[in-house]
Protein backbone atom coordinates (compact mmCIF):
# COMPACT_ATOMS: atom_id res chain seq x y z
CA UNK A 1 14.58 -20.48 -3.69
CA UNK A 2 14.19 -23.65 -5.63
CA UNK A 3 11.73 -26.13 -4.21
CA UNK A 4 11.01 -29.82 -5.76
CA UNK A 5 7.78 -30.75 -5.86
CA UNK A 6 8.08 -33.74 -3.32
CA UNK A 7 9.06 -31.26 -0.83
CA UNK A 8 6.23 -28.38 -1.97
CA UNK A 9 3.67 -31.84 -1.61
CA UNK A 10 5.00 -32.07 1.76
CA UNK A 11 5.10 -28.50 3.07
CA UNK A 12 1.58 -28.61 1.84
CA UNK A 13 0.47 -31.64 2.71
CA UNK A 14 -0.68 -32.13 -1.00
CA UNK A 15 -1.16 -35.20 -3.17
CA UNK A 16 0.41 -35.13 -6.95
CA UNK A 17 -2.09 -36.32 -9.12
CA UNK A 18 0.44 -36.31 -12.41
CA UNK A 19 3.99 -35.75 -13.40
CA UNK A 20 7.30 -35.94 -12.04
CA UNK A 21 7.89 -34.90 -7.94
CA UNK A 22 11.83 -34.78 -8.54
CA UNK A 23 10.70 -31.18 -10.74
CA UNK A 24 12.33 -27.98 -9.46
CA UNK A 25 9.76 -25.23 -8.71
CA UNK A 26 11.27 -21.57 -8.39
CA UNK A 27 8.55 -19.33 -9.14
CA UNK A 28 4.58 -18.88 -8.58
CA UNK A 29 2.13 -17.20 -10.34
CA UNK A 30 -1.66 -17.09 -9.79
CA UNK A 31 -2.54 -14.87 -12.62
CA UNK A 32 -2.16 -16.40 -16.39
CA UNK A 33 -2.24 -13.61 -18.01
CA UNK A 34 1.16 -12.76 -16.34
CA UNK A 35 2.26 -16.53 -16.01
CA UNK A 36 6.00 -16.91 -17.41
CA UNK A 37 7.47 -20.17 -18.55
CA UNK A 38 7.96 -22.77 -15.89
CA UNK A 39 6.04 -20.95 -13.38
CA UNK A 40 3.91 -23.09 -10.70
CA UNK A 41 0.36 -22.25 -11.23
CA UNK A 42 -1.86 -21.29 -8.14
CA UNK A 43 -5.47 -21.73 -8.49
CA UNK A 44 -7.45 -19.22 -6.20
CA UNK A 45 -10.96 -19.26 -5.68
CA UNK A 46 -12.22 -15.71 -6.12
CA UNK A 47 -15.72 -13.69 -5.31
CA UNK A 48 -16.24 -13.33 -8.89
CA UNK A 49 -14.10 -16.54 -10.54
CA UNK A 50 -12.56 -20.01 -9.83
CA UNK A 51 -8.84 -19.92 -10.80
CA UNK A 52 -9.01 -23.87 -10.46
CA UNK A 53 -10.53 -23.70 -14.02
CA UNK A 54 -7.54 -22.29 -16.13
CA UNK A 55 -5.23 -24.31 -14.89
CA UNK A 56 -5.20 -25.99 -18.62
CA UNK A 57 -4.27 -22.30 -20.03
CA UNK A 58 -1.31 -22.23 -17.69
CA UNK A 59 0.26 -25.15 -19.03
CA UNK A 60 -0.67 -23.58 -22.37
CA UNK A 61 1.32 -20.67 -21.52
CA UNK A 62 4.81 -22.76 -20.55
CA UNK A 63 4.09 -23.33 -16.55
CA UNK A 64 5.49 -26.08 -15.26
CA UNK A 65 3.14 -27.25 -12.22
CA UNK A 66 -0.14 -26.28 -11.40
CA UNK A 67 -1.25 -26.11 -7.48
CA UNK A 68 -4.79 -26.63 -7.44
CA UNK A 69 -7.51 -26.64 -4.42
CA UNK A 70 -10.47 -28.14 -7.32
CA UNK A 71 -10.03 -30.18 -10.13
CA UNK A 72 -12.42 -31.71 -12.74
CA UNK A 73 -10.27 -32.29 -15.39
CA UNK A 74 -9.19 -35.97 -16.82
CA UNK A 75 -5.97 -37.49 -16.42
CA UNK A 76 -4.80 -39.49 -18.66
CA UNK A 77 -1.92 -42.40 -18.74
CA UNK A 78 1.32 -41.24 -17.96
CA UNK A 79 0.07 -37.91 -18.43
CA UNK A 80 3.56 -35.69 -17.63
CA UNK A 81 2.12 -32.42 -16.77
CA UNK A 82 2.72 -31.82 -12.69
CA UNK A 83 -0.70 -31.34 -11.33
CA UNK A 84 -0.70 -30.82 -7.10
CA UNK A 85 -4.15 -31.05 -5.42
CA UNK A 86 -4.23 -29.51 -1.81
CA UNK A 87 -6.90 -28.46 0.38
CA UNK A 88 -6.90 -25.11 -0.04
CA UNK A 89 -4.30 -22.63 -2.20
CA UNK A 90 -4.38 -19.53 0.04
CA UNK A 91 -3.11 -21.79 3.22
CA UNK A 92 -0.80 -23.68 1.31
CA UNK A 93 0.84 -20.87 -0.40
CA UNK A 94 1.24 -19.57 3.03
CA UNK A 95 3.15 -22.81 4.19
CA UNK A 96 5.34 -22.84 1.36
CA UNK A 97 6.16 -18.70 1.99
CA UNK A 98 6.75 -19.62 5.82
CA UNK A 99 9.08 -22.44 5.30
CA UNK A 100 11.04 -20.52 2.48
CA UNK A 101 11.29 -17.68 5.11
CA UNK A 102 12.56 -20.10 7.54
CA UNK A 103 15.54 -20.92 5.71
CA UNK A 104 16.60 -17.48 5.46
CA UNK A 105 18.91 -15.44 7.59
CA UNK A 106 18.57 -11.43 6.39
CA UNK A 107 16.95 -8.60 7.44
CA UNK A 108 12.65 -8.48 7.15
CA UNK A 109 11.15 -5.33 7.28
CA UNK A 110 7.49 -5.21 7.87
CA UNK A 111 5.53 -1.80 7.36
CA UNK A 112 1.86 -1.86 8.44
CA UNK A 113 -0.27 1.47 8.94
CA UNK A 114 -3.59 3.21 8.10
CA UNK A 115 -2.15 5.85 5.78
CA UNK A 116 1.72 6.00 3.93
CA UNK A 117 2.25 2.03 4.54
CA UNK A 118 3.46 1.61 0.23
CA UNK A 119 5.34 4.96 -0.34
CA UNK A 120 7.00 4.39 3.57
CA UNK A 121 7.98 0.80 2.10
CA UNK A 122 9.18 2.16 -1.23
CA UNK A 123 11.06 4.55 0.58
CA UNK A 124 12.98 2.18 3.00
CA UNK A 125 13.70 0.07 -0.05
CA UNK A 126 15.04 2.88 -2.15
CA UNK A 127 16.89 3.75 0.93
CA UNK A 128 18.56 0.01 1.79
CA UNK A 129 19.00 -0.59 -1.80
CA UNK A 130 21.85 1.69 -2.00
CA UNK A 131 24.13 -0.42 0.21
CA UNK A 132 21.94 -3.85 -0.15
CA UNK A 133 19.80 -6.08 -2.76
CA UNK A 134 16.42 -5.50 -1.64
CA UNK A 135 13.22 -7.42 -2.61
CA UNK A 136 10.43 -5.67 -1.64
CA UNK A 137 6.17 -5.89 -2.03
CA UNK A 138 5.37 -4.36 -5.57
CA UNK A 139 2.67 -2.40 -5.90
CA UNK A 140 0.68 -3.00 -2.54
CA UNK A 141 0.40 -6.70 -2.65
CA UNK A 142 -0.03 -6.62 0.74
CA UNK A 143 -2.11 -9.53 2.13
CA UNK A 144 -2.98 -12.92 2.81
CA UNK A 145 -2.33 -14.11 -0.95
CA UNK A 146 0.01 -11.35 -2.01
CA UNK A 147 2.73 -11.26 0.67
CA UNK A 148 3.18 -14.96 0.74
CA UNK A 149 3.75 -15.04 -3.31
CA UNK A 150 6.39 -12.21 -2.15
CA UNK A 151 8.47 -13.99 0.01
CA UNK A 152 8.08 -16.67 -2.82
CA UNK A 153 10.12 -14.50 -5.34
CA UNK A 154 13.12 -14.59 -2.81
CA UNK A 155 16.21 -15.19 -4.97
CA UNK A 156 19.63 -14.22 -3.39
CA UNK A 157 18.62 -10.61 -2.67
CA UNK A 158 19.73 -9.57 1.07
CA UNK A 159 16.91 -7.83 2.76
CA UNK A 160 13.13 -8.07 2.49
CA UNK A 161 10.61 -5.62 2.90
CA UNK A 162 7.17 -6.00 2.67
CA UNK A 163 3.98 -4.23 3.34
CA UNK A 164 0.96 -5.68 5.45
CA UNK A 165 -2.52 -4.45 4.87
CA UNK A 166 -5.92 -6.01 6.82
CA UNK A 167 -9.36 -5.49 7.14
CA UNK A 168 -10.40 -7.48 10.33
CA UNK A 169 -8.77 -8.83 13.43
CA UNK A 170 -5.96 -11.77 12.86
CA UNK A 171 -4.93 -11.00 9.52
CA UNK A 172 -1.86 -9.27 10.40
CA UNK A 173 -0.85 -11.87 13.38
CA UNK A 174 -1.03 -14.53 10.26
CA UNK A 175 1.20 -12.71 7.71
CA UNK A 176 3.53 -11.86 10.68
CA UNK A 177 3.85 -15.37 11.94
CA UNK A 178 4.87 -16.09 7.96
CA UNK A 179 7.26 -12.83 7.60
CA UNK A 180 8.90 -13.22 10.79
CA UNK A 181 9.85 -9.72 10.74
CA UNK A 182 13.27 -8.46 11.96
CA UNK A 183 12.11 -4.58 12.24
CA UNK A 184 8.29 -3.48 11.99
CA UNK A 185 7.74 -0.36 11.20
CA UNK A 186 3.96 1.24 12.23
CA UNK A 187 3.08 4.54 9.98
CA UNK A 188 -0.01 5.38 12.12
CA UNK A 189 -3.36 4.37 13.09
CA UNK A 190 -6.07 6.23 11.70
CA UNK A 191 -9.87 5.38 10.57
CA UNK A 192 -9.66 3.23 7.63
CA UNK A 193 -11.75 -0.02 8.34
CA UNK A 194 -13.56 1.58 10.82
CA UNK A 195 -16.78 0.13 9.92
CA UNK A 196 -15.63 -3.11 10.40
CA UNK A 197 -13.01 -2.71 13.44
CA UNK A 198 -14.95 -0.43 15.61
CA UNK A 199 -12.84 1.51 17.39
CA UNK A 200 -9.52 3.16 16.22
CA UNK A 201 -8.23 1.74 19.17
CA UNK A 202 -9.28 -1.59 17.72
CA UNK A 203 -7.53 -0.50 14.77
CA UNK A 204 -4.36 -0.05 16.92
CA UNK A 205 -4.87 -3.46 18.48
CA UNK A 206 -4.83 -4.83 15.13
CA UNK A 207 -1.99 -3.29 13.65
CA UNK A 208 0.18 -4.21 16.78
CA UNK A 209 -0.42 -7.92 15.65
CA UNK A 210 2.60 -7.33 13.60
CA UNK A 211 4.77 -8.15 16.77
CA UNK A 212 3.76 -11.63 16.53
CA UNK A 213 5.97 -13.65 14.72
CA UNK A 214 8.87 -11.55 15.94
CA UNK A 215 11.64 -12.28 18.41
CA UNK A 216 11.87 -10.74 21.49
CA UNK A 217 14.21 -7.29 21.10
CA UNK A 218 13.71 -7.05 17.61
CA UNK A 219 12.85 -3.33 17.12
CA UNK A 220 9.59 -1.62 16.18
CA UNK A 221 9.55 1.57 14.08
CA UNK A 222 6.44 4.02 15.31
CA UNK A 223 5.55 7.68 13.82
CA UNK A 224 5.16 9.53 17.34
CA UNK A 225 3.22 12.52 15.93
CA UNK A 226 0.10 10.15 16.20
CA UNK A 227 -1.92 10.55 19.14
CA UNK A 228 -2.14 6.64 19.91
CA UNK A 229 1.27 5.22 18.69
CA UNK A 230 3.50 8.11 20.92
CA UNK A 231 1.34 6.43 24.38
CA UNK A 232 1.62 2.92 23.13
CA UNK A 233 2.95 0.56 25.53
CA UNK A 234 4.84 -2.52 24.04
CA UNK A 235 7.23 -5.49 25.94
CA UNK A 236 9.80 -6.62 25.11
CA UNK A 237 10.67 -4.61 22.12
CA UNK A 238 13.09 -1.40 21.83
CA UNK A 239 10.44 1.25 20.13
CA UNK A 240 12.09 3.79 17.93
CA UNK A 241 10.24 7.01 17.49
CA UNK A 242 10.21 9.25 14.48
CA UNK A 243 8.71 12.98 14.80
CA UNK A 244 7.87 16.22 12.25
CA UNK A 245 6.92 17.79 15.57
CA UNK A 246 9.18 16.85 18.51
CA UNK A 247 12.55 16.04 19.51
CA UNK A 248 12.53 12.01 19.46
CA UNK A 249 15.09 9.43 18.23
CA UNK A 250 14.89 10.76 14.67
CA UNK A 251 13.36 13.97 13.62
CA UNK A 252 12.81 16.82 11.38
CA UNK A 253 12.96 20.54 11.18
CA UNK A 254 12.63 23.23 8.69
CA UNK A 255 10.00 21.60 6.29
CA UNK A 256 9.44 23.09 3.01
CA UNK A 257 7.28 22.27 0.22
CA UNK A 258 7.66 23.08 -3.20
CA UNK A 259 6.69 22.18 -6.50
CA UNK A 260 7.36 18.47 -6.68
CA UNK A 261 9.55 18.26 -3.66
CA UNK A 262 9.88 18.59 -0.49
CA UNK A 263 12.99 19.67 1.59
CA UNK A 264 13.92 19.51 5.60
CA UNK A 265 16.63 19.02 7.80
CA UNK A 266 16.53 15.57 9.46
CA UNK A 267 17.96 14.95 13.05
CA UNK A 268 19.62 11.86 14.32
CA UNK A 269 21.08 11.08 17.37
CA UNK A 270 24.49 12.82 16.10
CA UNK A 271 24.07 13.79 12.71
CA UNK A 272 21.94 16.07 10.69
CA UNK A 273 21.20 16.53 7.07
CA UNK A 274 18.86 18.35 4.86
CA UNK A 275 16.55 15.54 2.39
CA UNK A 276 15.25 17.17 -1.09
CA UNK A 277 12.07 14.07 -1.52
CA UNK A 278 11.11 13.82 -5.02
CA UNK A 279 7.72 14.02 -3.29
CA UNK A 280 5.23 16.83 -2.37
CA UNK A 281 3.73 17.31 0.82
CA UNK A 282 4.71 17.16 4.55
CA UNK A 283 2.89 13.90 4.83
CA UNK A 284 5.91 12.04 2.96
CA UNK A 285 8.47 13.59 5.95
CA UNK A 286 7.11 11.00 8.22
CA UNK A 287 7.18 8.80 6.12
CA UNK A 288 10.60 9.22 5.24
CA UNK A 289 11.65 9.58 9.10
CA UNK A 290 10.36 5.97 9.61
CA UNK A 291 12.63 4.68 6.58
CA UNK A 292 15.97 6.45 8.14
CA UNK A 293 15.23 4.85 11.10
CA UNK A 294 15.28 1.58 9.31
CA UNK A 295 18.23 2.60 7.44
CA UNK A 296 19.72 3.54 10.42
CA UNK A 297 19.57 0.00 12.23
CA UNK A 298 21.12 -1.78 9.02
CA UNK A 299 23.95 0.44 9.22
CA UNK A 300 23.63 2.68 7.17
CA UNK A 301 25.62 6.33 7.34
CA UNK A 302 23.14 9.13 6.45
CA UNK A 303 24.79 10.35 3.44
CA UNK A 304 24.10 7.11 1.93
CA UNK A 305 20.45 7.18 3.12
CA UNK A 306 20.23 10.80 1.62
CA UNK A 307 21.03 9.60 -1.52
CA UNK A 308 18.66 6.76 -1.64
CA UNK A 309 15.65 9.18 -0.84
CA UNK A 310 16.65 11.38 -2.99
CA UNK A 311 16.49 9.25 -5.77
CA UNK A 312 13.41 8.06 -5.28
CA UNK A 313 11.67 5.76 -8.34
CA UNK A 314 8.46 7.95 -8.57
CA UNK A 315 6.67 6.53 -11.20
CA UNK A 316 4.97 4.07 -9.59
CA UNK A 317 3.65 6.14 -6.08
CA UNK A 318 0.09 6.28 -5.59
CA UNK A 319 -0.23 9.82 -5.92
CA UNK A 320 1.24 10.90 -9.70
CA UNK A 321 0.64 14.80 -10.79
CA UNK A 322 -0.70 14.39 -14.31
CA UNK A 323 -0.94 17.80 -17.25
CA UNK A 324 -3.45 17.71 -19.24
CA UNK A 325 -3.58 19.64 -22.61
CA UNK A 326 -5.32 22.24 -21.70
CA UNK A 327 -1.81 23.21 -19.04
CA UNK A 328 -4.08 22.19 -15.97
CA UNK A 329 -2.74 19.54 -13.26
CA UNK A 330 -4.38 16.92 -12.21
CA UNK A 331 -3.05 15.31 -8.63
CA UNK A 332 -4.30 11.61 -9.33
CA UNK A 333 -4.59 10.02 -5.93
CA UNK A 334 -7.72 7.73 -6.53
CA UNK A 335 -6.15 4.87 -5.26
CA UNK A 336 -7.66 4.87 -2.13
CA UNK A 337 -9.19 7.66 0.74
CA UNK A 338 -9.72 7.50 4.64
CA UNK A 339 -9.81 10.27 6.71
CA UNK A 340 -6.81 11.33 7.00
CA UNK A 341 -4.92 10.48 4.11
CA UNK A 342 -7.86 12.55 2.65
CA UNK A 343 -6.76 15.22 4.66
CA UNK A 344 -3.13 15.00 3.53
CA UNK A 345 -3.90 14.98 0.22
CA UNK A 346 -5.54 18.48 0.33
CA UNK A 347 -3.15 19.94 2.19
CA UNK A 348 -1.00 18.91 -1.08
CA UNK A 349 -3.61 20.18 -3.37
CA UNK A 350 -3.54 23.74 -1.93
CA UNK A 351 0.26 23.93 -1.25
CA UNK A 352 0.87 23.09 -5.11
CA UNK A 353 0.86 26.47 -6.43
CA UNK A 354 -1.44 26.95 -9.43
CA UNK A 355 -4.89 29.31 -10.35
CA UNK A 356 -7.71 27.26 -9.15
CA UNK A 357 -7.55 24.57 -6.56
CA UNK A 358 -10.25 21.90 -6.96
CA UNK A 359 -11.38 18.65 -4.49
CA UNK A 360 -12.76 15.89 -6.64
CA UNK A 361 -14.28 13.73 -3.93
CA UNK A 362 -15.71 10.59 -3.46
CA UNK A 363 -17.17 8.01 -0.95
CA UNK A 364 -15.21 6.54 1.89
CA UNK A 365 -15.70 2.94 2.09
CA UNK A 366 -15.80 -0.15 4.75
CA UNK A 367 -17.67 3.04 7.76
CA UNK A 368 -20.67 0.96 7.79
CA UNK A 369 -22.43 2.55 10.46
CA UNK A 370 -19.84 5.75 10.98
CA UNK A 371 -19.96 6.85 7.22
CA UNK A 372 -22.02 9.79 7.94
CA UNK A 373 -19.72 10.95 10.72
CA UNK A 374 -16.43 10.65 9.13
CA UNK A 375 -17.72 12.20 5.75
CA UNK A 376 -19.28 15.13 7.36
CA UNK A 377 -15.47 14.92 9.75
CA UNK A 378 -13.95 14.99 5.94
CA UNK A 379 -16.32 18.78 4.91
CA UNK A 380 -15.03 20.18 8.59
CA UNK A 381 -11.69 19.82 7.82
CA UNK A 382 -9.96 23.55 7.58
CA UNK A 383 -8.41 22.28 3.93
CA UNK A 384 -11.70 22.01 2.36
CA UNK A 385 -12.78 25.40 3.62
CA UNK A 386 -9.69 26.92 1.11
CA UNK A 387 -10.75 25.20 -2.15
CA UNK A 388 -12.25 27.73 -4.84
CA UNK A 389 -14.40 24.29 -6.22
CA UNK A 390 -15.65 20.71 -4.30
CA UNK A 391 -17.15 18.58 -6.58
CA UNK A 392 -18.50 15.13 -5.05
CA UNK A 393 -20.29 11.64 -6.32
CA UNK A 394 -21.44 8.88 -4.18
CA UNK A 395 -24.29 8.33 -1.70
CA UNK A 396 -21.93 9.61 1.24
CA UNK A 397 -19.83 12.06 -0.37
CA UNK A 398 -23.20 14.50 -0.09
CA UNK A 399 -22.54 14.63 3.31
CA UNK A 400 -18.90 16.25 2.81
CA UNK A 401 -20.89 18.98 0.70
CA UNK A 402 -23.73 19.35 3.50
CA UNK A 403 -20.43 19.63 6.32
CA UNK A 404 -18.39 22.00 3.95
CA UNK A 405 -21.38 24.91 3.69
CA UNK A 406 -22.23 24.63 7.36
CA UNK A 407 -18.55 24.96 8.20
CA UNK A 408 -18.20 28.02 5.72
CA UNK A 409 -17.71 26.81 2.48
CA UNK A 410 -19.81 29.10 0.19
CA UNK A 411 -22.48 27.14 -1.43
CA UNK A 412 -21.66 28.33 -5.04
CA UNK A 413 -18.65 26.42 -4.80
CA UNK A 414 -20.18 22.77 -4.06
CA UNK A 415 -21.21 20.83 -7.03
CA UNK A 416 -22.87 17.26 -6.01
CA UNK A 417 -23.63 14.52 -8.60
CA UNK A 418 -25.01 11.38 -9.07
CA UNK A 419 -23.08 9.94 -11.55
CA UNK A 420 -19.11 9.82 -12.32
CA UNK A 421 -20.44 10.42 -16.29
CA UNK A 422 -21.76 13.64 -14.84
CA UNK A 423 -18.98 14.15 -12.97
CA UNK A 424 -16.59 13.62 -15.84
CA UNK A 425 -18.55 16.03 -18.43
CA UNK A 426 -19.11 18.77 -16.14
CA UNK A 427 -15.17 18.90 -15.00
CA UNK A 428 -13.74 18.35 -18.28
CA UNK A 429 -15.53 21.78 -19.21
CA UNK A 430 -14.48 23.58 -15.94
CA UNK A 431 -10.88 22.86 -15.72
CA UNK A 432 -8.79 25.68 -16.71
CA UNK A 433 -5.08 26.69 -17.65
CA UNK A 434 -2.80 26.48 -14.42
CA UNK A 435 -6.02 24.51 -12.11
CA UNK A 436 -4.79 21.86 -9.73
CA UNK A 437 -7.58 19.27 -9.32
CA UNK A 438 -7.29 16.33 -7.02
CA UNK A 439 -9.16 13.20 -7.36
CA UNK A 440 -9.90 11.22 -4.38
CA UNK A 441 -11.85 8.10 -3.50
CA UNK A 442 -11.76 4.68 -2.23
CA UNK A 443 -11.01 2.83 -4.51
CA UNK A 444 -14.37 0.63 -4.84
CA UNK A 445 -15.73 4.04 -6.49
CA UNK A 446 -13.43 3.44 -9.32
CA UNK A 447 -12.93 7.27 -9.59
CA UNK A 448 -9.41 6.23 -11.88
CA UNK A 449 -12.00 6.49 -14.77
CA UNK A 450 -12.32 9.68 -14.35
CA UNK A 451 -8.60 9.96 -14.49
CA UNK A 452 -8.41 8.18 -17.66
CA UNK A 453 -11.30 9.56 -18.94
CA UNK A 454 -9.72 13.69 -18.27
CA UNK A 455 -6.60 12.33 -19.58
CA UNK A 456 -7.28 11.05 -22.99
CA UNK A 457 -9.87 14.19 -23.87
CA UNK A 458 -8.35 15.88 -26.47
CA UNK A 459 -10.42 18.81 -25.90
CA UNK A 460 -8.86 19.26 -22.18
């Protein structure tokens, strides 16, 4: 959507210091090492840099405008560059994504959820995108900065879908109230942000903020095999549930994992069909219930929605299976841990068949005061009983190990270290021919060095 930057000064209630306010914006950028030509530069304050300062390298590199919160350069007569100052960058970029959504009548899907929020959204969009042109969240650019430069992107496509993440009460009421979702679509609520939330019925609380920038009987989307979202009580909207375990609006039956895939029969109110995901592990069925649902309200017939989850994009899913030289497997999913997504993943580890089937583990982050709880919940869990190795790092992760051997896990078989160097050494000597290893971690530990590290050993 094209914007001229008279209008974008008074969306944002913004004062042009320089250039022309007849110039047509139609794309932002806040990063300039990405910046394309004629791009509108946004200047974010970060924790570790000021963004206000390169605005001068984004003209540099062909933008057109430059929105700025801070400036300290020098203007100079009749200087033609386009330079908008504004109060602040985050809030106006969400101003300018609210009013562009405003203007638009399609279909906005909104997926929100502990665990499965990105693959569920790439899955609805692989799904919609066989009937519709979908622009969707890449990557999981999922909050206050990153959904509004989303919506921002909007072209001529005819359906949105876009991921919310949070950390803290209100964030997901504010990216709502932008988004205006149509459908909302709630994976589950687990423990992630614990620490900070309190409660996972906080968590729930917080998540259900997605409901409010929508309309009255638009529809909401919930996975009913989780213990709060099948009790939740919500007004004024239809709920749809989706269920690997019961008989509920959608459903599925006769789940089978194999290598790389996994097959069952889904169940909708009339139809039935059997899904071969290019994904492994039952964890992606739900997640893939909640996307036919979608489907299912745009109108969509489920041998069209078959064929769109069935042709998946891969590539750029958080959890990618990786063989190293040496014929071992590594199942990167560093990304990001919480309990249960942790949990997930090692049910994938063990059902991917192979020799040895190793837990690379690391801390759990944002628990604040329940870390040791939920890391000593993560050695209890049945999974990490069946592992022939556990190798952990970080100041919490020793409490997995100390969990695992009181729960049954032979001692032999834990390895704890200090460092990920350590780490890395030791496990580049132990993996084997035909070993699965999974590599876990929020993603503050930084455990994808490890990843790289395994993977460019020529030794491995």
């Amino acid at each position: 959507m094209k914007l001229q930057v008279k209008k974008i000064i008074e969306i944002c209630e913004g004062t042009l210091l320089c250039g022309n306010e007849e110039l047509t914006i139609s794309s932002f950028s806040k990063d300039t090492r990405t910046i394309q030509k004629n791009d509108c530069y946004v200047g974010i304050k970060g924790e570790s840099f000021d963004g206000n300062a390169f605005y001068e390298e984004a003209f540099q590199k062909g933008a057109s405008a430059c929105l700025l919160d801070s400036f300290e350069g020098a203007l100079q007569d009749e200087d033609e560059r386009v330079i908008i100052l504004v109060k602040d960058t985050v809030i106006a970029l969400q101003k300018l994504a609210t009013y562009v959504r405003s203007q638009l009548n399609i279909p906005v899907i909104a997926v929100t959820g502990s665990v499965g929020k990105t693959t569920t959204k790439d899955l609805i969009a692989s799904l919609l995108s066989q009937k519709y042109k979908v622009l969707k969240s890449p990557g999981n650019l999922n909050g206050q900065i990153g959904l509004p430069l989303n919506i921002l992107k909007y072209q001529d496509e005819d359906v949105l879908v876009l991921e919310m993440g949070m950390n803290d009460f209100g964030q997901i009421e504010t990216l709502s109230k932008i988004a205006q979702p149509t459908i909302a679509v709630i994976t589950n609520i687990g423990t992630a942000h614990l620490g900070i939330l309190g409660s996972r019925e906080n968590i729930l609380k917080a998540k259900l903020e997605i409901l409010s920038g929508m309309a009255n009987e638009t529809p909401i989307v919930l996975n009913y095999d989780n213990d709060l979202l099948k009790d939740v009580k919500i007004e004024n909207h239809p709920v749809i549930f989706c269920s690997t375990k019961e008989k509920m609006d959608y459903y599925a039956t006769d789940i089978h994992v194999t290598k790389e895939k996994t097959e069952f029969v889904v169940h909708t109110q009339n139809k039935k069909e059997v899904i071969k995901l290019p994904l492994m592990g039952e964890i992606f069925v739900s997640n893939a219930l909640l996307a036919i649902a979608v489907g299912s309200l745009l109108n969509l017939d489920l041998a069209t929605m078959k064929q769109g989850l069935e042709n998946l994009n891969t590539q750029n899913t958080h959890m990618q299976f990786i063989s190293l030289k040496n014929g071992s497997i590594l199942i990167d999913d560093s990304y990001n841990s919480n309990l249960e997504a942790l949990a997930s993943a090692l049910k994938t580890l063990l059902q991917y068949p192979g020799n040895r089937h190793i837990a690379v583990l690391g801390d759990i982050l944002e628990l604040n005061e329940y870390a040791k709880t939920i890391h000593e919940q993560v050695g209890a869990l049945k999974e990490i009983q069946k592992v022939d190795a556990l190798f952990l790092q970080g100041e919490n992760a020793y409490y997995i190990g100390k969990s695992a051997e009181k729960n049954g896990l032979d001692s032999q078989k834990i390895h704890y270290f200090t460092t990920k160097e350590e780490l890395t050494h030791v496990l580049s000597s132990f993996l084997k021919e035909k070993d699965i290893c999974l590599i876990k971690a929020s993603n503050g530990m930084k455990f994808q060095e490890i990843v790289e590290s395994l993977k460019n050993n020529e030794t491995i």
